[in-house]
PDB file of N, CA and C in Angstrom:
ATOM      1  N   UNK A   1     -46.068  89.370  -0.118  1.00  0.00           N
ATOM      2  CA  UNK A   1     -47.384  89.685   0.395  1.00  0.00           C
ATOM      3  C   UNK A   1     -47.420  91.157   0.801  1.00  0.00           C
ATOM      4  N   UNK A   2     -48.499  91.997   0.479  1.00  0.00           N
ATOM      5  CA  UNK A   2     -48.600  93.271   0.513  1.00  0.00           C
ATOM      6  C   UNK A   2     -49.395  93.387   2.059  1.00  0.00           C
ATOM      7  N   UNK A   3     -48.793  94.154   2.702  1.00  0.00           N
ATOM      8  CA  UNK A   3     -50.048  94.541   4.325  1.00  0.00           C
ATOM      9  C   UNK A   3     -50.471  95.676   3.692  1.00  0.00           C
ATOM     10  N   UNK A   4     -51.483  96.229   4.210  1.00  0.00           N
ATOM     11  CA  UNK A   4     -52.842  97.268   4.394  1.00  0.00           C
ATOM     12  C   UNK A   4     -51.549  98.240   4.563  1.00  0.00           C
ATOM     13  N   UNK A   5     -50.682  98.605   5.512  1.00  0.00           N
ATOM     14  CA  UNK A   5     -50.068 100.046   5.355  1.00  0.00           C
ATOM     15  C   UNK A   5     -49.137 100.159   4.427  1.00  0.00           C
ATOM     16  N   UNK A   6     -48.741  99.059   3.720  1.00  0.00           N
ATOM     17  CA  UNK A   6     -47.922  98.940   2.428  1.00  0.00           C
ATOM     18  C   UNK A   6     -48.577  99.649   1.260  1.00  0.00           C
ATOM     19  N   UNK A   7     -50.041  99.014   1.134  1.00  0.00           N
ATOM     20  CA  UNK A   7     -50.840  99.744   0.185  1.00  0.00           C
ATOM     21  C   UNK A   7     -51.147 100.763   0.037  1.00  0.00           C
ATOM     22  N   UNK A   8     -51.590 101.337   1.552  1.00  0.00           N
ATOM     23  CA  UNK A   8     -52.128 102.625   2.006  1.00  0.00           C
ATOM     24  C   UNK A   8     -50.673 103.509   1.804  1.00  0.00           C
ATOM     25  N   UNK A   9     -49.515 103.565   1.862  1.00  0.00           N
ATOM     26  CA  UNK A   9     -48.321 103.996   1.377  1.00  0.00           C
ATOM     27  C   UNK A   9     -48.198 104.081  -0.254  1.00  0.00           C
ATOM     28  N   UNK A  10     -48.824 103.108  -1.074  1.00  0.00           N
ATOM     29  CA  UNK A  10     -48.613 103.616  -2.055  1.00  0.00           C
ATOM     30  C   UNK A  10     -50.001 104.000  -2.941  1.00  0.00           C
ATOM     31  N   UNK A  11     -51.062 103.928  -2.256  1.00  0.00           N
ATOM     32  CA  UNK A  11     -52.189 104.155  -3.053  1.00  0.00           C
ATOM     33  C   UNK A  11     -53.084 105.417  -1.637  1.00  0.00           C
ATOM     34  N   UNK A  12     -52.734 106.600  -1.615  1.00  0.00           N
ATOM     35  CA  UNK A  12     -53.014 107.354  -0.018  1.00  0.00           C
ATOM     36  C   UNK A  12     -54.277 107.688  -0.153  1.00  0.00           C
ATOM     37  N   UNK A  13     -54.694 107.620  -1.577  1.00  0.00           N
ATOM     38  CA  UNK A  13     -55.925 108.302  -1.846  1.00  0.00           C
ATOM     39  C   UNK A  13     -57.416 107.239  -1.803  1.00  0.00           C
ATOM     40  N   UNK A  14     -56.548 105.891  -1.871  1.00  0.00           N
ATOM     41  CA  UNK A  14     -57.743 104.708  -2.056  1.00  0.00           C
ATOM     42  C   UNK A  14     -58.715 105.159  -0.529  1.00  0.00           C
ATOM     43  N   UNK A  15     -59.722 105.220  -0.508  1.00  0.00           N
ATOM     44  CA  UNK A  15     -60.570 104.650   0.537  1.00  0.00           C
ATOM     45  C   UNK A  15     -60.383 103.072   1.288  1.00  0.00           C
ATOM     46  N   UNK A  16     -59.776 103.255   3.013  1.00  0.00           N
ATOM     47  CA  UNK A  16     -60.142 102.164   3.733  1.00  0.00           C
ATOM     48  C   UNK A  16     -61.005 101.211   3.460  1.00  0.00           C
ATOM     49  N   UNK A  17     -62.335 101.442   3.033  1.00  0.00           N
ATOM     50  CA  UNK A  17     -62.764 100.145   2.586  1.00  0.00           C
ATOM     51  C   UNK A  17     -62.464  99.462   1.237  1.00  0.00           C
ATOM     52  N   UNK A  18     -62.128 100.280   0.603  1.00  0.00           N
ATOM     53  CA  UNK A  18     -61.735  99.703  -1.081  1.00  0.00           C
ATOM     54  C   UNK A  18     -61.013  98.901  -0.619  1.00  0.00           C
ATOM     55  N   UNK A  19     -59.289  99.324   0.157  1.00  0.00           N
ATOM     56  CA  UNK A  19     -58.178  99.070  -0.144  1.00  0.00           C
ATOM     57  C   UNK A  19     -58.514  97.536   0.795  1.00  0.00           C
ATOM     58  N   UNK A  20     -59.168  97.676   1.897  1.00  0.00           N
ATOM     59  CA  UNK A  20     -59.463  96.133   2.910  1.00  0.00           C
ATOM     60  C   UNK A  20     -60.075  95.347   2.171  1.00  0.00           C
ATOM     61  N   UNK A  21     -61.165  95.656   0.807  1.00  0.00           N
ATOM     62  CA  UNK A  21     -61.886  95.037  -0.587  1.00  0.00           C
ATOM     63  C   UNK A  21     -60.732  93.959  -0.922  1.00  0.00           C
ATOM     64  N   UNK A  22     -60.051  95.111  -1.577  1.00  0.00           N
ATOM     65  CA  UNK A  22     -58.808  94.649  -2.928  1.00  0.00           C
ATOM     66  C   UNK A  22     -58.182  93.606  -2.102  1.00  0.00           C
ATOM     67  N   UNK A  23     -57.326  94.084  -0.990  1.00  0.00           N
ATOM     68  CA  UNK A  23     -55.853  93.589  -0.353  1.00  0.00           C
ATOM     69  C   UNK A  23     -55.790  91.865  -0.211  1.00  0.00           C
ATOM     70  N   UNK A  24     -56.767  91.364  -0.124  1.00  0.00           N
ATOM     71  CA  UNK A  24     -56.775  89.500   0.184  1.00  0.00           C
ATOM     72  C   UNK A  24     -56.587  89.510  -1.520  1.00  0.00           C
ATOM     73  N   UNK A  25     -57.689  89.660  -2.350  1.00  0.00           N
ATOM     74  CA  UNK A  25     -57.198  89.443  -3.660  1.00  0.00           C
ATOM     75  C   UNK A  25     -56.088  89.746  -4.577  1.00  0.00           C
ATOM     76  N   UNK A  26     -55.783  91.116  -3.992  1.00  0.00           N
ATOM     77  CA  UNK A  26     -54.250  90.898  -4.904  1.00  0.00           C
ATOM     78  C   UNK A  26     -53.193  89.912  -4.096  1.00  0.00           C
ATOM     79  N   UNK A  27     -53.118  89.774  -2.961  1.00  0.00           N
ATOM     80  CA  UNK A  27     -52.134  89.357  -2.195  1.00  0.00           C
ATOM     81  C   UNK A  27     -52.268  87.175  -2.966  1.00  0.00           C
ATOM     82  N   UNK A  28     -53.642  87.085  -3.117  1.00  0.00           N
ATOM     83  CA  UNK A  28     -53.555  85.637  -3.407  1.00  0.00           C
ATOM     84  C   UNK A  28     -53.459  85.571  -5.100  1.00  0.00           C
ATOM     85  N   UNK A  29     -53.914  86.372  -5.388  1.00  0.00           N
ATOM     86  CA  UNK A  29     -53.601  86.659  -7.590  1.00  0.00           C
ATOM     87  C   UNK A  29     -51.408  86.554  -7.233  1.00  0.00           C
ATOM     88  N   UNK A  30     -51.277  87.789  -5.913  1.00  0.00           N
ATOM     89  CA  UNK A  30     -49.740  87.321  -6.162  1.00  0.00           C
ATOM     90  C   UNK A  30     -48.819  86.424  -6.096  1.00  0.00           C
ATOM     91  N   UNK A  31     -49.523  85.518  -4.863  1.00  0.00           N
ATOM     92  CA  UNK A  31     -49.337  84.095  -4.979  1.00  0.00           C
ATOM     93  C   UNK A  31     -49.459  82.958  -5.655  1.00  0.00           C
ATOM     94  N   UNK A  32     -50.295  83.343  -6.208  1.00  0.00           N
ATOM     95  CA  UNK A  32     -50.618  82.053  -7.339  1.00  0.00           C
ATOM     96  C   UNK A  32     -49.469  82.245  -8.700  1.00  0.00           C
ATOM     97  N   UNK A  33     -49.580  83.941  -9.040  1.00  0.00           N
ATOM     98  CA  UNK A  33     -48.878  84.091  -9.964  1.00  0.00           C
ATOM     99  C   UNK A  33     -47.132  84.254  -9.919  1.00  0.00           C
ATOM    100  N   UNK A  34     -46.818  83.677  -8.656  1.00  0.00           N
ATOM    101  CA  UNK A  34     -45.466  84.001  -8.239  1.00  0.00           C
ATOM    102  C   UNK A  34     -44.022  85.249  -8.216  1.00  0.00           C
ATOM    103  N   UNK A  35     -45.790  86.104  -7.848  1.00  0.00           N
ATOM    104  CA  UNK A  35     -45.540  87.561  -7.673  1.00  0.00           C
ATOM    105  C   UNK A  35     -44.612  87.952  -6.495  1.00  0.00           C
ATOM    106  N   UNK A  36     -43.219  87.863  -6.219  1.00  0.00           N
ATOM    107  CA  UNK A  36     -42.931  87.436  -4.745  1.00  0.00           C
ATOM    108  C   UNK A  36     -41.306  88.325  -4.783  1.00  0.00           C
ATOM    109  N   UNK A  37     -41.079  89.265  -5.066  1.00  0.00           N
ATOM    110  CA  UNK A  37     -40.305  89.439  -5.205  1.00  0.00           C
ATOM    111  C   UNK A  37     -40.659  91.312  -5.009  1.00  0.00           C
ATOM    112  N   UNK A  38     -39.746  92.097  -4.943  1.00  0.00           N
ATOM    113  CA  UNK A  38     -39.771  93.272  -4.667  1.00  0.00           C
ATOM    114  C   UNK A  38     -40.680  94.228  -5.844  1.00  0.00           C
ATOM    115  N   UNK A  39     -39.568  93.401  -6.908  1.00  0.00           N
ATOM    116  CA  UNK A  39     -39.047  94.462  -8.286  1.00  0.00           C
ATOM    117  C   UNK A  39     -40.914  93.881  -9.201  1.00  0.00           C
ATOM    118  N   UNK A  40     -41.326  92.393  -8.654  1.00  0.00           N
ATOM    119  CA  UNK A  40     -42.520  92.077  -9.489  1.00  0.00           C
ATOM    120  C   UNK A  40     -43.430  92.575  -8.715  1.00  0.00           C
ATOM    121  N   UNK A  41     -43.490  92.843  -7.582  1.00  0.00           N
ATOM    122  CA  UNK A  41     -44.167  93.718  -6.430  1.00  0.00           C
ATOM    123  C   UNK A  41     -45.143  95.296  -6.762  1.00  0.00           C
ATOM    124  N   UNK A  42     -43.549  95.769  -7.044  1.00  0.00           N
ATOM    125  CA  UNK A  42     -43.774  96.913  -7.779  1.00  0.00           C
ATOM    126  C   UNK A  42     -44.709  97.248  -9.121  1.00  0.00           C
ATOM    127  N   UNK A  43     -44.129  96.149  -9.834  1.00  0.00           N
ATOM    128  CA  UNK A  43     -44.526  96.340 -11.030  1.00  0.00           C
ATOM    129  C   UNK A  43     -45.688  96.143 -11.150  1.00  0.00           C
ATOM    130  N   UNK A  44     -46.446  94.813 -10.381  1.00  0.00           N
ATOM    131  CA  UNK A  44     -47.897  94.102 -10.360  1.00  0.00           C
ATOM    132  C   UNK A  44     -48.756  95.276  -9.877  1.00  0.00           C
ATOM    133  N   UNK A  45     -48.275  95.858  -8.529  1.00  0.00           N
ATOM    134  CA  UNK A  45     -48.893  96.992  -8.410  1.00  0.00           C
ATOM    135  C   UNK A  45     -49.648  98.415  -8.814  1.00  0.00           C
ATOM    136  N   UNK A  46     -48.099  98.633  -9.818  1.00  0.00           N
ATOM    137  CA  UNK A  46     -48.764  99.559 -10.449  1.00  0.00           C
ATOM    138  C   UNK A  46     -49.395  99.547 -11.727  1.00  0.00           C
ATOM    139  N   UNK A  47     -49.035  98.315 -12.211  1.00  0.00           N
ATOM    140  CA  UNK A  47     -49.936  97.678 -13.245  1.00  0.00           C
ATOM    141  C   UNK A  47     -51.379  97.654 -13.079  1.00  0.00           C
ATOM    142  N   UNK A  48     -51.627  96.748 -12.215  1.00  0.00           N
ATOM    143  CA  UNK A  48     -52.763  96.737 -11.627  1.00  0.00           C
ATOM    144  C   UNK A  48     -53.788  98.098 -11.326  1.00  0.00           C
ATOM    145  N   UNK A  49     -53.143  98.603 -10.387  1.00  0.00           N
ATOM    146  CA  UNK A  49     -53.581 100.389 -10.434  1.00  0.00           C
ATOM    147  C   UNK A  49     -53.738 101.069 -11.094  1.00  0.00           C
ATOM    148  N   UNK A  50     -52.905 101.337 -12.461  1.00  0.00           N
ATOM    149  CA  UNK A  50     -53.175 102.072 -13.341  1.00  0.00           C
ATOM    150  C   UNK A  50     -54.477 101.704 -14.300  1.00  0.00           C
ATOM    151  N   UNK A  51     -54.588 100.076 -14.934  1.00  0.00           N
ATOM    152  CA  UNK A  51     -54.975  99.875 -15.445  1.00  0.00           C
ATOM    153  C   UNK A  51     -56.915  99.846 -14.550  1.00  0.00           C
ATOM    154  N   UNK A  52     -56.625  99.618 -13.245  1.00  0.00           N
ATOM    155  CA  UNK A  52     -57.829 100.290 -12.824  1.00  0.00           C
ATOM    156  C   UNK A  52     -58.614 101.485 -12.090  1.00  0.00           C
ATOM    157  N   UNK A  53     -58.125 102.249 -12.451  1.00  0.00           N
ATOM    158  CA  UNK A  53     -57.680 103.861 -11.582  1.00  0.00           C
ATOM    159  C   UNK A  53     -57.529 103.771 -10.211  1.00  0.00           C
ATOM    160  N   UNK A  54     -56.462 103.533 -10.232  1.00  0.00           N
ATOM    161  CA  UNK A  54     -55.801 103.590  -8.867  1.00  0.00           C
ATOM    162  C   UNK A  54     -57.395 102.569  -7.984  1.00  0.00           C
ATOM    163  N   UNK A  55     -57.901 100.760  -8.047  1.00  0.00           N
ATOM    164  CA  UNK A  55     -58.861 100.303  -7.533  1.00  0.00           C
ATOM    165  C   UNK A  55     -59.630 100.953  -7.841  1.00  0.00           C
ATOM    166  N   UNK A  56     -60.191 101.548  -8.285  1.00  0.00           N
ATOM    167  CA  UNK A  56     -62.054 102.599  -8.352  1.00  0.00           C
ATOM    168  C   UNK A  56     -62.782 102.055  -9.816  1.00  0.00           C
ATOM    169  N   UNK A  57     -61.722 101.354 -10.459  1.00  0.00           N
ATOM    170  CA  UNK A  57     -62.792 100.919 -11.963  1.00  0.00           C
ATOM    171  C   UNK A  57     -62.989  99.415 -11.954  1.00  0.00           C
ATOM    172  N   UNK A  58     -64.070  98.749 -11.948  1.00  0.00           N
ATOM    173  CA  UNK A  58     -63.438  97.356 -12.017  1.00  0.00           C
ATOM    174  C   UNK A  58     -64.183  96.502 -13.564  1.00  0.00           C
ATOM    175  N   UNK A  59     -64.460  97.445 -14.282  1.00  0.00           N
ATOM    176  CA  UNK A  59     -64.881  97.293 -15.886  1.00  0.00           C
ATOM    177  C   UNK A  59     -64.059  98.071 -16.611  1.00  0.00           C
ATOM    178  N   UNK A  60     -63.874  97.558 -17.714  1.00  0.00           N
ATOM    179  CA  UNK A  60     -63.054  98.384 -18.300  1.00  0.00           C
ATOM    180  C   UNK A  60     -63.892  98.962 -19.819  1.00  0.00           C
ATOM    181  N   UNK A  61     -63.776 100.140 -19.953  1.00  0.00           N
ATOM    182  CA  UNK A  61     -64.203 100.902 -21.025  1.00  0.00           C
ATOM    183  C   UNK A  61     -63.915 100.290 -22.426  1.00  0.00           C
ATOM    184  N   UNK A  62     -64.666 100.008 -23.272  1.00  0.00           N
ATOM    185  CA  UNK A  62     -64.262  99.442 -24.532  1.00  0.00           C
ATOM    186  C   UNK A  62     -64.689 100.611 -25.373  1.00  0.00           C
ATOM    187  N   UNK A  63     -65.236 101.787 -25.052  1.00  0.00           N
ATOM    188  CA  UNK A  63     -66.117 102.841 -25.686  1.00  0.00           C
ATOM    189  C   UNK A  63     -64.224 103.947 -26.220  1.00  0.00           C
ATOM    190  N   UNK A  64     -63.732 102.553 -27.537  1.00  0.00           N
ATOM    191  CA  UNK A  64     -62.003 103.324 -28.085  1.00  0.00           C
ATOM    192  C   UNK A  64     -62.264 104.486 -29.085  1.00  0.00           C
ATOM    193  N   UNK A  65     -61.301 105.330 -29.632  1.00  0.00           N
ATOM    194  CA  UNK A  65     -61.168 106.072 -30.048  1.00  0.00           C
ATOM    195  C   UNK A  65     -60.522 106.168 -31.584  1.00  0.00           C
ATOM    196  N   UNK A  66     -60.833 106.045 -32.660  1.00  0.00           N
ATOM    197  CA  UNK A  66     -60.127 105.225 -34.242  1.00  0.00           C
ATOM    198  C   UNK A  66     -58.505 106.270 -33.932  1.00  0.00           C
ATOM    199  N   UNK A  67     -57.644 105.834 -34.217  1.00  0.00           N
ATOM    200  CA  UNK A  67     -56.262 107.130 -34.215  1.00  0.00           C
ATOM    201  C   UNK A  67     -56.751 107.183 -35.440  1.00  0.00           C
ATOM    202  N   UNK A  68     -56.275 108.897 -35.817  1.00  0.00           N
ATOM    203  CA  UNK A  68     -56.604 109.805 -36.735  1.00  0.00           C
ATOM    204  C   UNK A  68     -55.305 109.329 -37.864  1.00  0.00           C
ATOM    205  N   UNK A  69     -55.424 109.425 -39.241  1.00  0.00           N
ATOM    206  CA  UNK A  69     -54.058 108.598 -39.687  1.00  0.00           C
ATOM    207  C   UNK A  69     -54.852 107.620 -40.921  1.00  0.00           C
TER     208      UNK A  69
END
């Protein structure tokens, strides 16, 4: 289970209210998904983050790019 200064430690830039938004939902997505461990901690995290800029996107862009090739 992630606390609010855990997050705020690794995300410094999120806004207080985002991060009090997010924090019940990832904490129960990590439970369910038997996210419970340090090393899956980590990883869920920054998974999560990246894939939504650091919390600030919560749609994701389908507007892709053809690779050149």
């Amino acid at each position: 289970m992630l606390t609010e200064d855990q997050l705020r430690r690794i995300l410094p830039l999120l806004p207080l209210p985002k991060l009090q938004q997010y924090l019940p939902h990832l904490n129960e997505a990590m439970q369910l998904f038997a996210v419970n461990t340090m090393p899956r901690t980590a990883a869920f995290v920054a998974q999560t983050a990246h894939e939504s800029a650091q919390y600030t996107r919560s749609v994701e862009s389908v507007n892709y790019t053809k690779a050149s090739g």
